[in-house]
C-alpha atoms as a PDB file:
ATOM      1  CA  UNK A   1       0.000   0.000   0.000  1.00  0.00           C
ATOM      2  CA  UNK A   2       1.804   3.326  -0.923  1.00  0.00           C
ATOM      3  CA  UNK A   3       1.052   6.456   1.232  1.00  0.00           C
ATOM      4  CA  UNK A   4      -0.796   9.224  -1.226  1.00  0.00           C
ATOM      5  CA  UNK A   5      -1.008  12.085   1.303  1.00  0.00           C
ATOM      6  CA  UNK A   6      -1.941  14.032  -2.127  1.00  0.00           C
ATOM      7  CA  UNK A   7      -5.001  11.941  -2.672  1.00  0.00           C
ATOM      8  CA  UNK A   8      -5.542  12.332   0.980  1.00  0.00           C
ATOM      9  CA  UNK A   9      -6.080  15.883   1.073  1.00  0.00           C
ATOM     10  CA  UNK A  10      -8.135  15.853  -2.691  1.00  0.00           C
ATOM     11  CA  UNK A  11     -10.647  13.321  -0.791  1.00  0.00           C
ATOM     12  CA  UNK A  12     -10.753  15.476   2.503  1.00  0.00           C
ATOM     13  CA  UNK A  13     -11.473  18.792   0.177  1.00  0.00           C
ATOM     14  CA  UNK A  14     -14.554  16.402  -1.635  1.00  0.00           C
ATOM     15  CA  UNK A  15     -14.469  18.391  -5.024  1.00  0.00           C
ATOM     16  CA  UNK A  16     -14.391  16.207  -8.227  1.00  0.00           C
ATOM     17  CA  UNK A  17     -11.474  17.250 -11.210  1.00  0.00           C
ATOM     18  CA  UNK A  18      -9.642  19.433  -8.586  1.00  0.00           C
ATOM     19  CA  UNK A  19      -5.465  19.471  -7.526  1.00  0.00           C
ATOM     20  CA  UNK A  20      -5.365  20.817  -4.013  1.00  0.00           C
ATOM     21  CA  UNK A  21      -2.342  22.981  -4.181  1.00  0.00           C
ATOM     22  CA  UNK A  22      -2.023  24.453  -0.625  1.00  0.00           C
ATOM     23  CA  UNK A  23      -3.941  24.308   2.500  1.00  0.00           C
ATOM     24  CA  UNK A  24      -3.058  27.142   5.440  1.00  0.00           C
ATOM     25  CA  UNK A  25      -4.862  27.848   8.264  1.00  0.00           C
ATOM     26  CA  UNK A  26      -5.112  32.051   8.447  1.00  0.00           C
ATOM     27  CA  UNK A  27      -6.504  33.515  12.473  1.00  0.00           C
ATOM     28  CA  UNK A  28      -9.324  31.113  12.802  1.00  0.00           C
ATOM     29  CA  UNK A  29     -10.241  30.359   9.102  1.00  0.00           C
ATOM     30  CA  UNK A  30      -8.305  27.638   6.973  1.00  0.00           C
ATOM     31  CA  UNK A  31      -7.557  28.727   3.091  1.00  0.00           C
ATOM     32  CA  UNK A  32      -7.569  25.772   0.868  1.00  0.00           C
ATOM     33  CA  UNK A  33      -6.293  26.536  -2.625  1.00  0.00           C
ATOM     34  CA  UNK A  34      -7.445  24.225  -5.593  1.00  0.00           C
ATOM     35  CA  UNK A  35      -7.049  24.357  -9.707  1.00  0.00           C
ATOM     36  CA  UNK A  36      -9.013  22.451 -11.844  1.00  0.00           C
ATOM     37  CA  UNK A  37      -7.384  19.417 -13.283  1.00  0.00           C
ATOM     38  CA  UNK A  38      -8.675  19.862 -16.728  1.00  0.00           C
ATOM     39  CA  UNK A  39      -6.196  20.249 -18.633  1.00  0.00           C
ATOM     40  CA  UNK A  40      -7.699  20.729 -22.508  1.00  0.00           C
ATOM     41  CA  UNK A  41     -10.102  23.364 -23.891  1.00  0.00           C
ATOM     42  CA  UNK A  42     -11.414  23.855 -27.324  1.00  0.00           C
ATOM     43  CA  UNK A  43     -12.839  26.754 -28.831  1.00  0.00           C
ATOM     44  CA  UNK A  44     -15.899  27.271 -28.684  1.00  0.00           C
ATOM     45  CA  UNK A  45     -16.428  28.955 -31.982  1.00  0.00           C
ATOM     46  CA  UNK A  46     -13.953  27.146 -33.950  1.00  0.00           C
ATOM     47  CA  UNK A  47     -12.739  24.020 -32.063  1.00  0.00           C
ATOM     48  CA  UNK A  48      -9.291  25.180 -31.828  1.00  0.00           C
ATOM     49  CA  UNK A  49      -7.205  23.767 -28.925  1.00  0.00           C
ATOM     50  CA  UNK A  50      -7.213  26.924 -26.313  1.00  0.00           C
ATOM     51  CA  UNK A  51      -4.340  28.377 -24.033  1.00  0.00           C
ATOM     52  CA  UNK A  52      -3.999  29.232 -20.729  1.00  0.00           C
ATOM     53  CA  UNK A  53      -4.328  32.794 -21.168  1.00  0.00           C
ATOM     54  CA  UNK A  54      -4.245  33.636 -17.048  1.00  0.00           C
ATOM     55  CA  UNK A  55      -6.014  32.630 -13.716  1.00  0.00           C
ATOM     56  CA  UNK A  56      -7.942  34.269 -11.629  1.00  0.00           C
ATOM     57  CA  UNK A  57      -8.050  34.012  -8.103  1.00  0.00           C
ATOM     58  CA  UNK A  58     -11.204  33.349  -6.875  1.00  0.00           C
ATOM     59  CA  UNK A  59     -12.057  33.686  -3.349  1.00  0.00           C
ATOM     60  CA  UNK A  60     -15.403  31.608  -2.131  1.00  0.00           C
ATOM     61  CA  UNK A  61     -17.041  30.803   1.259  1.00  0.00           C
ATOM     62  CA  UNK A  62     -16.974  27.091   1.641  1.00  0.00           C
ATOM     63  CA  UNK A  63     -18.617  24.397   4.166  1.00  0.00           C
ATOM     64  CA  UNK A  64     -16.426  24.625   7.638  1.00  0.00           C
ATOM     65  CA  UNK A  65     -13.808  21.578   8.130  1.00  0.00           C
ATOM     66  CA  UNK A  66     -13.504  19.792  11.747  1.00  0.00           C
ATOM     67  CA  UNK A  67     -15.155  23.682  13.260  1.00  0.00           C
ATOM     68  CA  UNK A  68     -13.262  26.226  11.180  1.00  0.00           C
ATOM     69  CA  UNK A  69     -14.689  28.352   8.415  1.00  0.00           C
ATOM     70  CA  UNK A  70     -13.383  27.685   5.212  1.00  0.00           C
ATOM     71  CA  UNK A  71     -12.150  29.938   2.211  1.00  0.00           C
ATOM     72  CA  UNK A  72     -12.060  27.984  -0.915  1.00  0.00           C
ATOM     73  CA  UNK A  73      -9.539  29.724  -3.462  1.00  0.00           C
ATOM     74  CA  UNK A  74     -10.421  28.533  -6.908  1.00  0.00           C
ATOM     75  CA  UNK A  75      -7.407  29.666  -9.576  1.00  0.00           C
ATOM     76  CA  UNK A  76     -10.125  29.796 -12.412  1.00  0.00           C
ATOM     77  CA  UNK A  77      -8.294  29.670 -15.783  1.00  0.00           C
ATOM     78  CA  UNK A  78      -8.251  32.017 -18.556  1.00  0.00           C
ATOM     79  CA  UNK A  79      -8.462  30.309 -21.510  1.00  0.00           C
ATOM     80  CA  UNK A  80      -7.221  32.303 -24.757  1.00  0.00           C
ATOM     81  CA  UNK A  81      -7.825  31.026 -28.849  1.00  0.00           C
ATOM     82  CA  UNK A  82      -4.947  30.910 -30.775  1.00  0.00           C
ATOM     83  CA  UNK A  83      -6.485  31.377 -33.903  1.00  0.00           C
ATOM     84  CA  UNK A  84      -6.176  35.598 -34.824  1.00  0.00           C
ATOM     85  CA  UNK A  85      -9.393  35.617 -37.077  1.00  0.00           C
ATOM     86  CA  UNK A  86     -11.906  33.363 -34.074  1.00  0.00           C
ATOM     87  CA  UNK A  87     -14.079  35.913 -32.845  1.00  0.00           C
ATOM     88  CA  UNK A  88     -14.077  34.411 -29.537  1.00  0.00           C
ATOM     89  CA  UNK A  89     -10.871  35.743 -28.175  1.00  0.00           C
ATOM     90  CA  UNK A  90     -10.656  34.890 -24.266  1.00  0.00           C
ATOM     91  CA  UNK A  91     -13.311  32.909 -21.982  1.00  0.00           C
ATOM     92  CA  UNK A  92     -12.885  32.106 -18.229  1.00  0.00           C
ATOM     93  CA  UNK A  93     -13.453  28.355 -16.756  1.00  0.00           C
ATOM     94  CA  UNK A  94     -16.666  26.959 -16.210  1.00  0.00           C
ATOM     95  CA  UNK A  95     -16.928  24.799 -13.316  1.00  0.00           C
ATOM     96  CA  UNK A  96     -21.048  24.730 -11.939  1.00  0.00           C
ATOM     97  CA  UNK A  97     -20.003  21.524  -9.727  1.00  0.00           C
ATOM     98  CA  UNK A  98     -17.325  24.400  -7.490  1.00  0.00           C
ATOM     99  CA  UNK A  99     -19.628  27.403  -7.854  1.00  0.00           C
ATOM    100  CA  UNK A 100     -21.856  29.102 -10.269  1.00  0.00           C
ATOM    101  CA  UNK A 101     -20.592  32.146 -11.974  1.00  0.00           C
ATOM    102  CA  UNK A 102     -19.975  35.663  -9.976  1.00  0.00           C
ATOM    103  CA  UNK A 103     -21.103  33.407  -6.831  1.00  0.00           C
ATOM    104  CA  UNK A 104     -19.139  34.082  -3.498  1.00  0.00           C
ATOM    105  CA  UNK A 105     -19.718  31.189  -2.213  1.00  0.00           C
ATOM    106  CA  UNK A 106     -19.393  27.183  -3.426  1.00  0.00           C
ATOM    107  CA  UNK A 107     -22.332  25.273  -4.852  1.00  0.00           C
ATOM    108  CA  UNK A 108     -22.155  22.884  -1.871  1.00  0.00           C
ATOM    109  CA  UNK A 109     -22.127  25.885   0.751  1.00  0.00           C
ATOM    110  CA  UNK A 110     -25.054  27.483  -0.877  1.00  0.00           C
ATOM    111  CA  UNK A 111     -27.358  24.516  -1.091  1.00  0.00           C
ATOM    112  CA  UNK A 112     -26.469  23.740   2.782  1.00  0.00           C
ATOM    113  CA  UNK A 113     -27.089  27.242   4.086  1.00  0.00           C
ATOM    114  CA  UNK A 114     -30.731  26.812   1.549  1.00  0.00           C
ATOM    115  CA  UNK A 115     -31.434  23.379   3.303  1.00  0.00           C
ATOM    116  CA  UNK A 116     -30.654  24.980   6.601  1.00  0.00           C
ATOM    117  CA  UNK A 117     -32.455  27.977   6.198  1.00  0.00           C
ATOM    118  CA  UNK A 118     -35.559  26.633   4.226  1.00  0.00           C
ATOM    119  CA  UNK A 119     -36.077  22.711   5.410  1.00  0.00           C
ATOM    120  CA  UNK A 120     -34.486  23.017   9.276  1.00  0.00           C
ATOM    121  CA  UNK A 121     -36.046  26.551   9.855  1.00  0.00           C
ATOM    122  CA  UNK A 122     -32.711  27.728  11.142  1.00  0.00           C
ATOM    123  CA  UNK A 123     -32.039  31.335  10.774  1.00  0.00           C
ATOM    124  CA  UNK A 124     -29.829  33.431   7.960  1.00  0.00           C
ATOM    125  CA  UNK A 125     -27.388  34.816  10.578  1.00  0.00           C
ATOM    126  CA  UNK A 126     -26.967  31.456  11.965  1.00  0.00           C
ATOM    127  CA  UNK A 127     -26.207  30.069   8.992  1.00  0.00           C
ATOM    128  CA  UNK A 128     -24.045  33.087   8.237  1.00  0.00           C
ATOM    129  CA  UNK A 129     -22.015  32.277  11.809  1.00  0.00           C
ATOM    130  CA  UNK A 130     -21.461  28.724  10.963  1.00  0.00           C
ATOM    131  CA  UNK A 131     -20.344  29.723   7.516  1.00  0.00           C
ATOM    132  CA  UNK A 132     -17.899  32.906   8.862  1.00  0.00           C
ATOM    133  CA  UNK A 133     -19.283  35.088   6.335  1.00  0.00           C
ATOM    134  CA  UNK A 134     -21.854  38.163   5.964  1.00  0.00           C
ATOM    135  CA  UNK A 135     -25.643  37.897   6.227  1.00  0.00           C
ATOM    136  CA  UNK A 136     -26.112  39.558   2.836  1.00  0.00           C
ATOM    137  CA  UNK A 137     -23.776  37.074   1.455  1.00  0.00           C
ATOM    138  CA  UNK A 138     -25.812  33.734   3.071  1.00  0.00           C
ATOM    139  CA  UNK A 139     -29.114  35.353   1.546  1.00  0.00           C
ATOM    140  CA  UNK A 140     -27.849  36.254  -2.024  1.00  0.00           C
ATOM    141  CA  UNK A 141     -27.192  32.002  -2.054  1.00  0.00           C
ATOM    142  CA  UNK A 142     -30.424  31.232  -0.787  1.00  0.00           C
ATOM    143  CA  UNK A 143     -32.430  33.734  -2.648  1.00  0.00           C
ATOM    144  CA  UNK A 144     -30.076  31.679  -6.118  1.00  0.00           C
ATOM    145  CA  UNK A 145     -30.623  28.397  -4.655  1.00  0.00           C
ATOM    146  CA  UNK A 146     -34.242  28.849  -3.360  1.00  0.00           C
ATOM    147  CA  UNK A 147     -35.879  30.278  -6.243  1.00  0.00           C
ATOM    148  CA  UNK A 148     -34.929  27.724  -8.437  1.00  0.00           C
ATOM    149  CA  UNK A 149     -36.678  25.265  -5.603  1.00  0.00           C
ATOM    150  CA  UNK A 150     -39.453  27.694  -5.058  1.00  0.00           C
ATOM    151  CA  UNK A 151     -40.288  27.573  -9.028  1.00  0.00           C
ATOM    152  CA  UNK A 152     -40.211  23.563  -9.530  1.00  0.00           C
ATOM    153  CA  UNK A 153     -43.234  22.150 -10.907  1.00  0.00           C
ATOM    154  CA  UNK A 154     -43.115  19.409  -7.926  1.00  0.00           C
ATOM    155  CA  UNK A 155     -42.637  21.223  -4.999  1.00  0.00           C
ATOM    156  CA  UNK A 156     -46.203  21.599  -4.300  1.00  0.00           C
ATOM    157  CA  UNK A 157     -48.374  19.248  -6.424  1.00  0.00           C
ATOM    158  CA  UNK A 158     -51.766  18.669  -6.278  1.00  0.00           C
ATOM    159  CA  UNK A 159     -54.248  19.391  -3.303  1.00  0.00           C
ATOM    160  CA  UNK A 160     -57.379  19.362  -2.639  1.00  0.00           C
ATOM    161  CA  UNK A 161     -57.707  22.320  -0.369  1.00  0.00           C
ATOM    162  CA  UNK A 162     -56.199  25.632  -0.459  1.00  0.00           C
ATOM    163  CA  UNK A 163     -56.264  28.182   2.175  1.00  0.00           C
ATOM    164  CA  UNK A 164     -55.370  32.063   1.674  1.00  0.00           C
ATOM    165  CA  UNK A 165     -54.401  35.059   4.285  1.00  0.00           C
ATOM    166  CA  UNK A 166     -53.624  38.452   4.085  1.00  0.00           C
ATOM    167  CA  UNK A 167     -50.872  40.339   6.554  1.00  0.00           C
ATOM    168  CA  UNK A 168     -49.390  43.437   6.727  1.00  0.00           C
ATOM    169  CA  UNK A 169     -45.919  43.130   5.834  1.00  0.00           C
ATOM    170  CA  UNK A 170     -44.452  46.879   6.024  1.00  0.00           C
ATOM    171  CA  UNK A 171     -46.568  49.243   8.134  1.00  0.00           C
ATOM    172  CA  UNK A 172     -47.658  52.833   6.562  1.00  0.00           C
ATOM    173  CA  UNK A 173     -45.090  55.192   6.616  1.00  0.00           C
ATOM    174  CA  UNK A 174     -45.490  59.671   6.216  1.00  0.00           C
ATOM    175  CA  UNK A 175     -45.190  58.815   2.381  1.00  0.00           C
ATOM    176  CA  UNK A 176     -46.060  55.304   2.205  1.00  0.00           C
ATOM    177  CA  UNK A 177     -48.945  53.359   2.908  1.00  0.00           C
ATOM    178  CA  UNK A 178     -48.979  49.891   4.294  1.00  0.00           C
ATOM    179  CA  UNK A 179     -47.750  46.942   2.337  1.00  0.00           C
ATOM    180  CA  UNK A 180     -49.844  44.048   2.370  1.00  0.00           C
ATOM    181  CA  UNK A 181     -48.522  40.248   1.198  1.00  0.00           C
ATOM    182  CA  UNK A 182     -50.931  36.878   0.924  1.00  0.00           C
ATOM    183  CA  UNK A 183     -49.950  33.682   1.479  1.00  0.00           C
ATOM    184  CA  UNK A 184     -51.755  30.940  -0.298  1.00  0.00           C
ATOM    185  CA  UNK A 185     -51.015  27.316   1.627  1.00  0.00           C
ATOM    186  CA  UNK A 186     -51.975  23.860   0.909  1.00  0.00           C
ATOM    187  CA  UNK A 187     -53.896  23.159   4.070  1.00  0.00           C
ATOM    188  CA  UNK A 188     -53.656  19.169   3.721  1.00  0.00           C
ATOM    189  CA  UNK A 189     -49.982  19.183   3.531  1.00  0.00           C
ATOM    190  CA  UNK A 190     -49.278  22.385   5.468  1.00  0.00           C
ATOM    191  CA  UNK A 191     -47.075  24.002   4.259  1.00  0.00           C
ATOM    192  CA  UNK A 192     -47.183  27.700   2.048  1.00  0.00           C
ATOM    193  CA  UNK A 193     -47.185  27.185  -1.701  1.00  0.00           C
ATOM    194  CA  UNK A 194     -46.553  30.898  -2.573  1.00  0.00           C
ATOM    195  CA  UNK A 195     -46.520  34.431  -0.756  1.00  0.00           C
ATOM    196  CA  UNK A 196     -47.972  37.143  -3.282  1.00  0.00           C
ATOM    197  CA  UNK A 197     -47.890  40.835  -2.900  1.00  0.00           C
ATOM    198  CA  UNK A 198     -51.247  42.876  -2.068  1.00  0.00           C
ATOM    199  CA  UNK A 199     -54.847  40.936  -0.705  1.00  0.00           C
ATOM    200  CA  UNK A 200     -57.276  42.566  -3.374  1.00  0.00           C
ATOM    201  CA  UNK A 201     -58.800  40.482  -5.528  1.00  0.00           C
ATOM    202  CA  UNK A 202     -56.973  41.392  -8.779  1.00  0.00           C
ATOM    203  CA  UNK A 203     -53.649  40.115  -6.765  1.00  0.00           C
ATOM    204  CA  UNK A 204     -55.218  36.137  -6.182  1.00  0.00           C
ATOM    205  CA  UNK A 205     -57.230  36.546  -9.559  1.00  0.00           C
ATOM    206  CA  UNK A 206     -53.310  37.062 -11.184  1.00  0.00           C
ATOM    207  CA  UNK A 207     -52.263  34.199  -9.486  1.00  0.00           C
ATOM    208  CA  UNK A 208     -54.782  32.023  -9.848  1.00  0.00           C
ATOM    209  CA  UNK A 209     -55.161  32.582 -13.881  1.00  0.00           C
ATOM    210  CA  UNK A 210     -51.304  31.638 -13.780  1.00  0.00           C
ATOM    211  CA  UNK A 211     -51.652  28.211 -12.359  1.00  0.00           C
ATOM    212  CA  UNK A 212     -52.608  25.127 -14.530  1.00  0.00           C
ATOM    213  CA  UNK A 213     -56.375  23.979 -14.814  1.00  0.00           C
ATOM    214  CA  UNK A 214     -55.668  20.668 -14.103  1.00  0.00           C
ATOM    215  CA  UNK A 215     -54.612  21.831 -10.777  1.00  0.00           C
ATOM    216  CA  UNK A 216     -57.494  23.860 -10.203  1.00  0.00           C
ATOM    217  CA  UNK A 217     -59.652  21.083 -10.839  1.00  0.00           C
ATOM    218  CA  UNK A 218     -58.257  18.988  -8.023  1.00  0.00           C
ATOM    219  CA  UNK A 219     -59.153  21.992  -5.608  1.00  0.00           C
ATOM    220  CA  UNK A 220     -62.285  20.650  -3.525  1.00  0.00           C
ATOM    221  CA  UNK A 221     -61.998  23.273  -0.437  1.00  0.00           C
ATOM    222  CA  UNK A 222     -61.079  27.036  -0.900  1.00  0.00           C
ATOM    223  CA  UNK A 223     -60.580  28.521   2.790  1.00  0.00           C
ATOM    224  CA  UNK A 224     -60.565  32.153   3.852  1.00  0.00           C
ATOM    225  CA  UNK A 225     -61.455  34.222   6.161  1.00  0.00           C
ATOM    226  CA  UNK A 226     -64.417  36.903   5.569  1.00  0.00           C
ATOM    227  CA  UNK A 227     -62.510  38.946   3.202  1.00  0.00           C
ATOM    228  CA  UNK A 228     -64.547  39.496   0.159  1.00  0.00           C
ATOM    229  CA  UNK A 229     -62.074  40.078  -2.730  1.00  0.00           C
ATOM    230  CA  UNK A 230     -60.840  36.927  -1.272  1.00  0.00           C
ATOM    231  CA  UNK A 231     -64.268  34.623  -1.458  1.00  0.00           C
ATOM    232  CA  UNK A 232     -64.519  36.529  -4.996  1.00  0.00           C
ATOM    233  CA  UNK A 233     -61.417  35.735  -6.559  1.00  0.00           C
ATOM    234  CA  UNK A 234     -61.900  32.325  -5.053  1.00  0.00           C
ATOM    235  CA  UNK A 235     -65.408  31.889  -6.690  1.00  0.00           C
ATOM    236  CA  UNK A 236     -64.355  33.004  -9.766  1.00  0.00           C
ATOM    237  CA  UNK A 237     -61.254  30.509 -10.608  1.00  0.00           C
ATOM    238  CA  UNK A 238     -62.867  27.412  -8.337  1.00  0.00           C
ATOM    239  CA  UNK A 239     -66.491  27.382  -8.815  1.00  0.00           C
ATOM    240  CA  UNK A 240     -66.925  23.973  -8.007  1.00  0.00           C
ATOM    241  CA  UNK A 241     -64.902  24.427  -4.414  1.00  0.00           C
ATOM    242  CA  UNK A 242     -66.636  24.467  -1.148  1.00  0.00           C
ATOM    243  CA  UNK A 243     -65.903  27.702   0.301  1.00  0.00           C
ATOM    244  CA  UNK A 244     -65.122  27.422   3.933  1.00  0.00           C
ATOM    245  CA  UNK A 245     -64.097  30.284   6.318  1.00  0.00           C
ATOM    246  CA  UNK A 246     -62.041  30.318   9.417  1.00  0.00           C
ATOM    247  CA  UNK A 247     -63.989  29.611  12.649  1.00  0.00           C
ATOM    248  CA  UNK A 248     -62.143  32.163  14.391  1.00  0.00           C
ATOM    249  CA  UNK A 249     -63.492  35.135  12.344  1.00  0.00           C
ATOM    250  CA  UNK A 250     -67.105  33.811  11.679  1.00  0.00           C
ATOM    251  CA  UNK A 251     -67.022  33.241  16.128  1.00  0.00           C
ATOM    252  CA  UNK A 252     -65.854  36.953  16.153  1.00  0.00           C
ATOM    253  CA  UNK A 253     -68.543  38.654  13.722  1.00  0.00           C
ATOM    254  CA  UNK A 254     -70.846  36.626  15.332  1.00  0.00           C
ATOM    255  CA  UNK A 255     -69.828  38.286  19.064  1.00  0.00           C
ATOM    256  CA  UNK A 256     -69.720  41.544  17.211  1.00  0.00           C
ATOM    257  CA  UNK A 257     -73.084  40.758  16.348  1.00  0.00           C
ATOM    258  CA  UNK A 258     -74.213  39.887  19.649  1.00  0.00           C
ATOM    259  CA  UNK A 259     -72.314  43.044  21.474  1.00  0.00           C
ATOM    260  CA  UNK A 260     -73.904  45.460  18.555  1.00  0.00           C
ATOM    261  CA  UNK A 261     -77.296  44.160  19.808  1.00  0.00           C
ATOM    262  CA  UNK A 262     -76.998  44.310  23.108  1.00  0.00           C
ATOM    263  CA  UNK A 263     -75.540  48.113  23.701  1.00  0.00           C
ATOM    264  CA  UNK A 264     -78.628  48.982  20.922  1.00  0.00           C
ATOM    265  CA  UNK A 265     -81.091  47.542  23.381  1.00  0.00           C
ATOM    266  CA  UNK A 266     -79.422  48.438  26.349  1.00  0.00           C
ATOM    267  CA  UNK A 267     -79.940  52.452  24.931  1.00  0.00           C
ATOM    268  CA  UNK A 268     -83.187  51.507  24.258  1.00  0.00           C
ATOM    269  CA  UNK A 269     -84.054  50.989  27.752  1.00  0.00           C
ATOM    270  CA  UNK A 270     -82.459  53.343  29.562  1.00  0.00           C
END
């Protein structure tokens, strides 16, 4: 068995294609520095064999190692054409697998802080502490990582009863009034399928004329409270859907009700 403390260190980094050419541990952060190991590029435009042209250091946020935050530096190639008439001219290295293009962190680092964030309700600054990196820069990957899981087709699927909310997101300000968002939830499977801007009934009519029919037709309960452009939008796009409303708010205009009377008669009489 030969000792490969080379290969050691590639499987400890866990990147695919990659030389690790230096590791050093900088305060409380280590700096691993890595090159891809592809070694031939053709031109795009004309299939030429490229050059190295330059590399660029790239600095990106990583997952931590045994409790230390990690800075990944990436020398990303600059690949040149040799050919004087290829319109192509220079092109840096492509590598999705270690990070997506003007990212500042790694793939892998992004989709943990998303999974953190989004599936284990933990919260961006946490993930930002465990990382060793900025808020803003945790919530730039998981605004590029979640949307993409936001927008799948599957995320959701069918259901047969849909509930929608209004709340106020941003209270009204000397030249702004307040902001209002609505969530729309699948109430079997609990969980929120999107959050829209505004709670009129043009904002859930927009939405709901953007999702398929198919999936409409599958919707057997339609829940709300006693918000009309709500029940109205709701009628509209699911006529066939029993319209149900939250016991709480029926129970309170009900004691409204009930209090209304009771001061009217208690004028009366006195």
């Amino acid at each position: 068995m030969t000792l490969d403390r080379t290969r050691w260190c590639e499987l400890l980094v866990g990147l695919e294609r990659v030389e690790v050419l230096d590791v050093v541990r900088l305060l409380e952060r280590l700096v691993v520095t890595v090159e891809s190991t592809d070694r031939l590029m053709g031109c795009g435009a004309c299939g030429t064999r490229a050059t190295i042209k330059d590399r660029d250091r790239v600095e990106l946020a990583d997952l931590p190692a045994f409790g230390c935050p990690v800075t990944l530096v990436w020398l990303k190639r600059r690949w040149r054409c040799v050919e004087a008439d290829c319109s192509a001219g220079t092109w840096t290295e492509d590598r999705p697998d270690i990070a997506p293009a003007r990212s500042t962190m790694t793939r892998r680092a992004g989709v943990w802080a998303t999974t953190e964030v989004g599936r284990h309700v933990h919260s961006v600054a946490w993930a930002a502490q465990e990382l060793g990196v900025a808020w803003h820069t945790v919530m730039d990957a998981i605004t590029l990582w979640g949307e993409a899981l936001v927008e799948h087709p599957d995320r959701v699927g069918a259901t047969a009863a849909i509930g929608v909310d209004e709340t106020s997101f941003l209270a009204a300000t000397a030249t702004e009034g307040t902001r209002w968002v609505s969530s729309i939830c699948d109430v079997e499977g609990r969980s929120v399928i999107d959050v829209i801007e505004g709670r009129q009934a043009r904002d859930l009519d927009r939405w709901l004329t953007d999702q398929p029919e198919a999936w409409k037709s599958a919707v057997t309960i339609a829940v709300c409270d006693l918000h009309e452009p709500f029940r109205a939008a709701l009628h509209r796009h699911l006529p066939d859907a029993t319209a149900v409303a939250d016991p709480f708010h029926v129970v309170a205009v009900g004691t409204r009700c009930v209090d209304a009377t009771r001061r009217r008669v208690q004028n009366d009489t006195l």
